[in-house]
PDB file of N, CA and C in Angstrom:
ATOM      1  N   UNK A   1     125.013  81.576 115.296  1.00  0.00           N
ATOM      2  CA  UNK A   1     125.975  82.381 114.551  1.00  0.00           C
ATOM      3  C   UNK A   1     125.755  83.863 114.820  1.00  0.00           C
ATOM      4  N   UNK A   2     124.918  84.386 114.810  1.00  0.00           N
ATOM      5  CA  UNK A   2     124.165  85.824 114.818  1.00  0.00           C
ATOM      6  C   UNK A   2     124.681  86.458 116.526  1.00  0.00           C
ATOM      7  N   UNK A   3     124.843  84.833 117.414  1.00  0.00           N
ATOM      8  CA  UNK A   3     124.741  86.157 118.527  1.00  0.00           C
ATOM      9  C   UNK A   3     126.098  85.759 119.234  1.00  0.00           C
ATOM     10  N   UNK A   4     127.314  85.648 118.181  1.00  0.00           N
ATOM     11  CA  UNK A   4     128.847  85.262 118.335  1.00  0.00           C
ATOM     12  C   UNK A   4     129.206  86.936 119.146  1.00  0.00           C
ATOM     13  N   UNK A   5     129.724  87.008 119.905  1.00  0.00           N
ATOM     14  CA  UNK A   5     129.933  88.271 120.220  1.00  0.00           C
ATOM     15  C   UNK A   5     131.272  88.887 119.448  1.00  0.00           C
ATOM     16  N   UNK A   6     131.245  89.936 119.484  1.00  0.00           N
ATOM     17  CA  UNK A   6     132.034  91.009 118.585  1.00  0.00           C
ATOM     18  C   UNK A   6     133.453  90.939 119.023  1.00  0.00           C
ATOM     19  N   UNK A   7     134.599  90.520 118.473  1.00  0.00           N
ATOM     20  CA  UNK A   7     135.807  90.923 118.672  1.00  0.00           C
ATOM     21  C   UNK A   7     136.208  92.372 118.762  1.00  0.00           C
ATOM     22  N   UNK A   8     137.187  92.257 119.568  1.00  0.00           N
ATOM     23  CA  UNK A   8     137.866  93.179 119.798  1.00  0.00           C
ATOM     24  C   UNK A   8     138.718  93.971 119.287  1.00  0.00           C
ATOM     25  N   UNK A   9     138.877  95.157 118.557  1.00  0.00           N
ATOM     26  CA  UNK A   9     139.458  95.675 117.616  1.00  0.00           C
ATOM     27  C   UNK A   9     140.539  96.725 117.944  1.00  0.00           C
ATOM     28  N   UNK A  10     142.333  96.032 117.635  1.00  0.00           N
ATOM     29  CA  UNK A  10     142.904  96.597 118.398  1.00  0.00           C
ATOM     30  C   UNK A  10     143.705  97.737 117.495  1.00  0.00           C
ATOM     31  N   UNK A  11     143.755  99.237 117.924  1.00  0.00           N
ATOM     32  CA  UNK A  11     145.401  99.460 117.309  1.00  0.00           C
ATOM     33  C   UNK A  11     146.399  99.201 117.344  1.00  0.00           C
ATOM     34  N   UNK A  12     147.271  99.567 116.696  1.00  0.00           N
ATOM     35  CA  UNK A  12     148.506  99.099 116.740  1.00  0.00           C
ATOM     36  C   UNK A  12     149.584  99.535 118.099  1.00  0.00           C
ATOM     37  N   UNK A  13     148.659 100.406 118.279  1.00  0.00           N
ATOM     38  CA  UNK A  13     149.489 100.836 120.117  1.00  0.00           C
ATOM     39  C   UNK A  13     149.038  99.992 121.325  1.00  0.00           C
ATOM     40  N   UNK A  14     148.043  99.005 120.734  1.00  0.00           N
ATOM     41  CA  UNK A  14     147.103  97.781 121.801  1.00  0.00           C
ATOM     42  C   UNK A  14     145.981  98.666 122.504  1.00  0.00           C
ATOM     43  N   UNK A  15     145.572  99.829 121.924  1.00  0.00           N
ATOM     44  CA  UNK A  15     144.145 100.584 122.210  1.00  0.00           C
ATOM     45  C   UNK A  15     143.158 100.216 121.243  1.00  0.00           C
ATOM     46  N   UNK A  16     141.682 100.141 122.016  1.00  0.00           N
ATOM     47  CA  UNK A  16     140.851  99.678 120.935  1.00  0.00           C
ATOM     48  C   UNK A  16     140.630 100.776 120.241  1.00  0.00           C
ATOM     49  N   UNK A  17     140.226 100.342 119.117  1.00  0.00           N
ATOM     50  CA  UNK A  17     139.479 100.972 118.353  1.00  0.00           C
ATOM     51  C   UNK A  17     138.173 101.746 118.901  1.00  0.00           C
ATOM     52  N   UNK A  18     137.930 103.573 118.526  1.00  0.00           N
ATOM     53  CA  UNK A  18     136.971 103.936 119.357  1.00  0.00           C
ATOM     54  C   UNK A  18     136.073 104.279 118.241  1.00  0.00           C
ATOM     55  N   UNK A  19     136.387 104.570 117.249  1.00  0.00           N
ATOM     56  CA  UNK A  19     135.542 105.285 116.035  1.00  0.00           C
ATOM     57  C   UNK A  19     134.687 104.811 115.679  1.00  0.00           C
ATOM     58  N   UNK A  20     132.968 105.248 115.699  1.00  0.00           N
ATOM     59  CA  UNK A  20     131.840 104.401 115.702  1.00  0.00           C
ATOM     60  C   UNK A  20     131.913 103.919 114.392  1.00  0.00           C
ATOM     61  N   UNK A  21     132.509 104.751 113.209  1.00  0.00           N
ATOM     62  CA  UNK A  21     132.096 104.481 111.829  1.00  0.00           C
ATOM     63  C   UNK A  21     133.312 102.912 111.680  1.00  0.00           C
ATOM     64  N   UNK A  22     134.172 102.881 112.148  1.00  0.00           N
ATOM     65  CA  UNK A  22     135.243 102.105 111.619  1.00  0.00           C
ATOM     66  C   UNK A  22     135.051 100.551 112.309  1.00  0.00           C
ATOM     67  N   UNK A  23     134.395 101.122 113.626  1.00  0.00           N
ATOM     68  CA  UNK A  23     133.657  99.802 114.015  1.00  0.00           C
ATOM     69  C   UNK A  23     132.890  99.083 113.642  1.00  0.00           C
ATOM     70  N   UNK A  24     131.821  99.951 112.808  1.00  0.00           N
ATOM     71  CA  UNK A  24     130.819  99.461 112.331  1.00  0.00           C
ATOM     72  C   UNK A  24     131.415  98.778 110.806  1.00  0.00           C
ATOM     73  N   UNK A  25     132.446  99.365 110.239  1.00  0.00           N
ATOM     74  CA  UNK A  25     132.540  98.526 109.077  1.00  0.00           C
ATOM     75  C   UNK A  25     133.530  97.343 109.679  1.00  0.00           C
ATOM     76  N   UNK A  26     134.157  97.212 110.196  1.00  0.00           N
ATOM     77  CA  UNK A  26     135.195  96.316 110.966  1.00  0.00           C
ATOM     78  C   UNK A  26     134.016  95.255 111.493  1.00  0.00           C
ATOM     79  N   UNK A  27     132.772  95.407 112.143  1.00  0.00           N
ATOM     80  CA  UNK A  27     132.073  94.563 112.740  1.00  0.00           C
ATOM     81  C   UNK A  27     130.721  94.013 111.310  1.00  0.00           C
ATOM     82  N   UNK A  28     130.562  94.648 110.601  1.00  0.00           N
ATOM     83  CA  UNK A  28     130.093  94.616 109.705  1.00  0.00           C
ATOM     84  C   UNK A  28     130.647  93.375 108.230  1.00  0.00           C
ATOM     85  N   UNK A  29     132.024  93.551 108.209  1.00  0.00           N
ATOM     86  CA  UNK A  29     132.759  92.984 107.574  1.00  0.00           C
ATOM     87  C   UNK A  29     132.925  91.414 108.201  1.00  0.00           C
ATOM     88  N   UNK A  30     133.062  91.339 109.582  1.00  0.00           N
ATOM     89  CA  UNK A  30     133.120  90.446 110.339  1.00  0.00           C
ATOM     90  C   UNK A  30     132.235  89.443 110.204  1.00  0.00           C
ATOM     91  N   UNK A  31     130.741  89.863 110.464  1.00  0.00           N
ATOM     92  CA  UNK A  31     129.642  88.883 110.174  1.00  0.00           C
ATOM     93  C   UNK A  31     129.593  88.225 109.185  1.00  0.00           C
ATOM     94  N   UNK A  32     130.154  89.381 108.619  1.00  0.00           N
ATOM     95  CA  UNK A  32     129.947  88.563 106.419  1.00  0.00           C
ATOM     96  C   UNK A  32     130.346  87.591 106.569  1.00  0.00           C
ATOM     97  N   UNK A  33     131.997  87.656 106.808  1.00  0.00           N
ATOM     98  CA  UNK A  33     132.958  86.532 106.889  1.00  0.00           C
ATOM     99  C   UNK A  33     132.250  85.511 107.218  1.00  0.00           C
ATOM    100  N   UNK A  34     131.905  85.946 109.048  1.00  0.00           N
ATOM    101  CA  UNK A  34     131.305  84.460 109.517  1.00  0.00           C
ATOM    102  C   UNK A  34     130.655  83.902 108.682  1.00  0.00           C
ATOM    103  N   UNK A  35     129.291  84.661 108.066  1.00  0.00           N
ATOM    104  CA  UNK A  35     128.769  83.441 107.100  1.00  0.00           C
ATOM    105  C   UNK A  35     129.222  82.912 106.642  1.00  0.00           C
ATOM    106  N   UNK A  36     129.848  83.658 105.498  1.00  0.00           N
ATOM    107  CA  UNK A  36     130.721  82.864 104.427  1.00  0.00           C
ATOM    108  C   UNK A  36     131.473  81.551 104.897  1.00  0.00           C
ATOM    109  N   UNK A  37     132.287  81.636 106.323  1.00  0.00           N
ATOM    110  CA  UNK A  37     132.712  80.710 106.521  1.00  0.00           C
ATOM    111  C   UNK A  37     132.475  79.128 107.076  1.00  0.00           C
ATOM    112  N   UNK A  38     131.038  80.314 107.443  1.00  0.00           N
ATOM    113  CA  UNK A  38     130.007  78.942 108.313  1.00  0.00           C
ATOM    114  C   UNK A  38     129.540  77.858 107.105  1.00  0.00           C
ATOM    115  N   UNK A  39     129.088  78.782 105.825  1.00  0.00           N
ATOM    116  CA  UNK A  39     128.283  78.443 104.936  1.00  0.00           C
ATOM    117  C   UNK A  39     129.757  77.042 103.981  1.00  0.00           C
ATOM    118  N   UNK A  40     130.691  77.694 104.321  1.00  0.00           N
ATOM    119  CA  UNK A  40     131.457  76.681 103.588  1.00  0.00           C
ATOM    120  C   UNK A  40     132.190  75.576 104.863  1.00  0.00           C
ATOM    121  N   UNK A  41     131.800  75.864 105.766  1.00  0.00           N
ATOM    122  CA  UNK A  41     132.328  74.629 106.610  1.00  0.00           C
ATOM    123  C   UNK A  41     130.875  73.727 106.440  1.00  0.00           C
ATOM    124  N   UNK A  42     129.932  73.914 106.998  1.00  0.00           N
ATOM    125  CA  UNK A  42     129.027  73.366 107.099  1.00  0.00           C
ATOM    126  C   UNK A  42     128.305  72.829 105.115  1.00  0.00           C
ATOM    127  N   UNK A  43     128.419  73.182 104.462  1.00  0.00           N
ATOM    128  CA  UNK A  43     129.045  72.411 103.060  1.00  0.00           C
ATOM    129  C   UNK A  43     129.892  71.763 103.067  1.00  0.00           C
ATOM    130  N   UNK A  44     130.792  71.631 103.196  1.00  0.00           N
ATOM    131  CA  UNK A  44     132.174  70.933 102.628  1.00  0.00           C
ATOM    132  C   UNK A  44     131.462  69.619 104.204  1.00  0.00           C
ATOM    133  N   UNK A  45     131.111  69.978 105.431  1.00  0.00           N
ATOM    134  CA  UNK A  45     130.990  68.873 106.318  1.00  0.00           C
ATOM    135  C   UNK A  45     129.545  67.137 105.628  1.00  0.00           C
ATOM    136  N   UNK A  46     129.064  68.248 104.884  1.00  0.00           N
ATOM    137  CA  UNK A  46     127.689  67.696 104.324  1.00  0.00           C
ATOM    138  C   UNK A  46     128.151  66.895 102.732  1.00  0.00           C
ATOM    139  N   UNK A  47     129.029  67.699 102.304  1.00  0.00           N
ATOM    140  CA  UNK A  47     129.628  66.226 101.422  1.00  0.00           C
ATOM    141  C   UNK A  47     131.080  65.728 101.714  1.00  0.00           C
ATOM    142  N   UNK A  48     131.107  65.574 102.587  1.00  0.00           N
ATOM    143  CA  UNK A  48     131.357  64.223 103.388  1.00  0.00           C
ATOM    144  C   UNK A  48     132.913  64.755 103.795  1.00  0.00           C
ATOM    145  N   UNK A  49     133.967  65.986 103.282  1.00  0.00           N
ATOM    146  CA  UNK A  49     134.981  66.526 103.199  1.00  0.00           C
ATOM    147  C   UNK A  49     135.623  66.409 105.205  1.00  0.00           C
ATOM    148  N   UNK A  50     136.779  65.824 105.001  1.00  0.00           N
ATOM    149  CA  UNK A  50     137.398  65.785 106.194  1.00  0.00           C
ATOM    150  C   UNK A  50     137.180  67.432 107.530  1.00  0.00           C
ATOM    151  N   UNK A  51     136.479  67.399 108.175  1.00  0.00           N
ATOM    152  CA  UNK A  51     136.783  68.300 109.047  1.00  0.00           C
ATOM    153  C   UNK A  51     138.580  68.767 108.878  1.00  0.00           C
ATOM    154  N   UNK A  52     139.176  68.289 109.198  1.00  0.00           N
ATOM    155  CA  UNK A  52     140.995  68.758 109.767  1.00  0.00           C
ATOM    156  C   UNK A  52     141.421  69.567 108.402  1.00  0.00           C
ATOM    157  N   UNK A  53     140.937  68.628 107.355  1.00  0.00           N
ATOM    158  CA  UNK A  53     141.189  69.243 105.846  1.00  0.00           C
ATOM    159  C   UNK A  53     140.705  70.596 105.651  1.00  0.00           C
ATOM    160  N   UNK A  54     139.575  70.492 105.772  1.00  0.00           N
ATOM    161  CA  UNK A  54     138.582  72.180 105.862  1.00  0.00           C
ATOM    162  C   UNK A  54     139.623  72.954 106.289  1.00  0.00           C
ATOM    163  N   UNK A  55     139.282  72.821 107.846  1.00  0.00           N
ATOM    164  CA  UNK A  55     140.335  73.591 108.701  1.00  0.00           C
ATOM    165  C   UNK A  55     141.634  74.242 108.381  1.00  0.00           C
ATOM    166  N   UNK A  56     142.391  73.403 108.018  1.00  0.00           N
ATOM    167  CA  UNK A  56     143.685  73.335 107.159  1.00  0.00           C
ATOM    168  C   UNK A  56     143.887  74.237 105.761  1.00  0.00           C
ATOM    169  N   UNK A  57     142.225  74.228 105.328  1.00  0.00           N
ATOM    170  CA  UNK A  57     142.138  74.935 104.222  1.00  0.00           C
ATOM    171  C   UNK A  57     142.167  76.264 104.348  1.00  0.00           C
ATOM    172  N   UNK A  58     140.882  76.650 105.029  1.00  0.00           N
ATOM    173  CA  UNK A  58     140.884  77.805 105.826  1.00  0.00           C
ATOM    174  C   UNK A  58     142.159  78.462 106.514  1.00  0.00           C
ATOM    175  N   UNK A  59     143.102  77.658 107.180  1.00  0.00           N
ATOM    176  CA  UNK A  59     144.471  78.596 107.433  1.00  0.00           C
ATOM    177  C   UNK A  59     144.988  78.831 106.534  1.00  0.00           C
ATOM    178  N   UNK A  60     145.103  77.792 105.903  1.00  0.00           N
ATOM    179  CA  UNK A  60     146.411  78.489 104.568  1.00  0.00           C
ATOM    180  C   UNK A  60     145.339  79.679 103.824  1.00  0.00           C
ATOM    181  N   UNK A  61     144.368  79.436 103.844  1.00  0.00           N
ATOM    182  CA  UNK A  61     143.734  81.316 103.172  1.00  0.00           C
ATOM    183  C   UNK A  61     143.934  81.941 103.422  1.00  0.00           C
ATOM    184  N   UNK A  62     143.997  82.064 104.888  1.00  0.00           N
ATOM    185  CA  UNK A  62     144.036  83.199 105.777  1.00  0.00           C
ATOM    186  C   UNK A  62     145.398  83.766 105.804  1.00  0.00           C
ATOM    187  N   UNK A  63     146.414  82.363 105.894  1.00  0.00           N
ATOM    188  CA  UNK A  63     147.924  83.048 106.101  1.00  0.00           C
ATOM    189  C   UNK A  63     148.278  83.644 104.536  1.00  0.00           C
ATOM    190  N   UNK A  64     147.544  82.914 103.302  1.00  0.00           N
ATOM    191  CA  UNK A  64     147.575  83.782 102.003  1.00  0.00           C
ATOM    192  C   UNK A  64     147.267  85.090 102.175  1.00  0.00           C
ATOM    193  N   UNK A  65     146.220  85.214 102.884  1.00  0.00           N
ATOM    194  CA  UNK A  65     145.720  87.296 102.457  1.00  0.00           C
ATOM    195  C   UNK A  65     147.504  87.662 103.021  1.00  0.00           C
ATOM    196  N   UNK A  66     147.517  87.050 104.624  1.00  0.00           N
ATOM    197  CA  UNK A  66     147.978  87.791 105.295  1.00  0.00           C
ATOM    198  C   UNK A  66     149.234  88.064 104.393  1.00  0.00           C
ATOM    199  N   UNK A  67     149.628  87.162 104.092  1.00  0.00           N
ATOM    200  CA  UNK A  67     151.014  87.412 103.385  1.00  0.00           C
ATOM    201  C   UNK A  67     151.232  88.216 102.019  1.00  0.00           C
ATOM    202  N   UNK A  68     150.290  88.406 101.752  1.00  0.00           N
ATOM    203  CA  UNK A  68     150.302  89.133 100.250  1.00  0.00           C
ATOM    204  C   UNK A  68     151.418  90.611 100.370  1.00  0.00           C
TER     205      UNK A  68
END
């Protein structure tokens, strides 16, 4: 998990992102996630919860923020 390499952080003109500070919270924020998400896939896999279901779960969260 730790050595997932760093996405790419785009503006909205399709230039990356150059600003050390904004990277660092953008890449910072990122890891969290991963845990968090590792920590609840790998739970939900351990009591016994459908992989596809998880998955499934996880998008519709995601398309929730997005849509707010």
């Amino acid at each position: 998990m730790h050595d997932m390499p760093k996405p790419l952080w785009l503006l909205e003109n399709g230039q990356p992102v150059s600003c050390r500070e904004k990277l660092k919270v953008l890449n910072e924020n990122y890891h969290e996630l991963s845990v968090v998400l590792d920590d609840l896939w790998q739970d939900s896999l351990v009591m016994g919860c459908s992989p596809q279901s998880v998955r499934q779960i996880i998008h519709d969260l995601i398309n929730q923020i997005i849509d707010r």
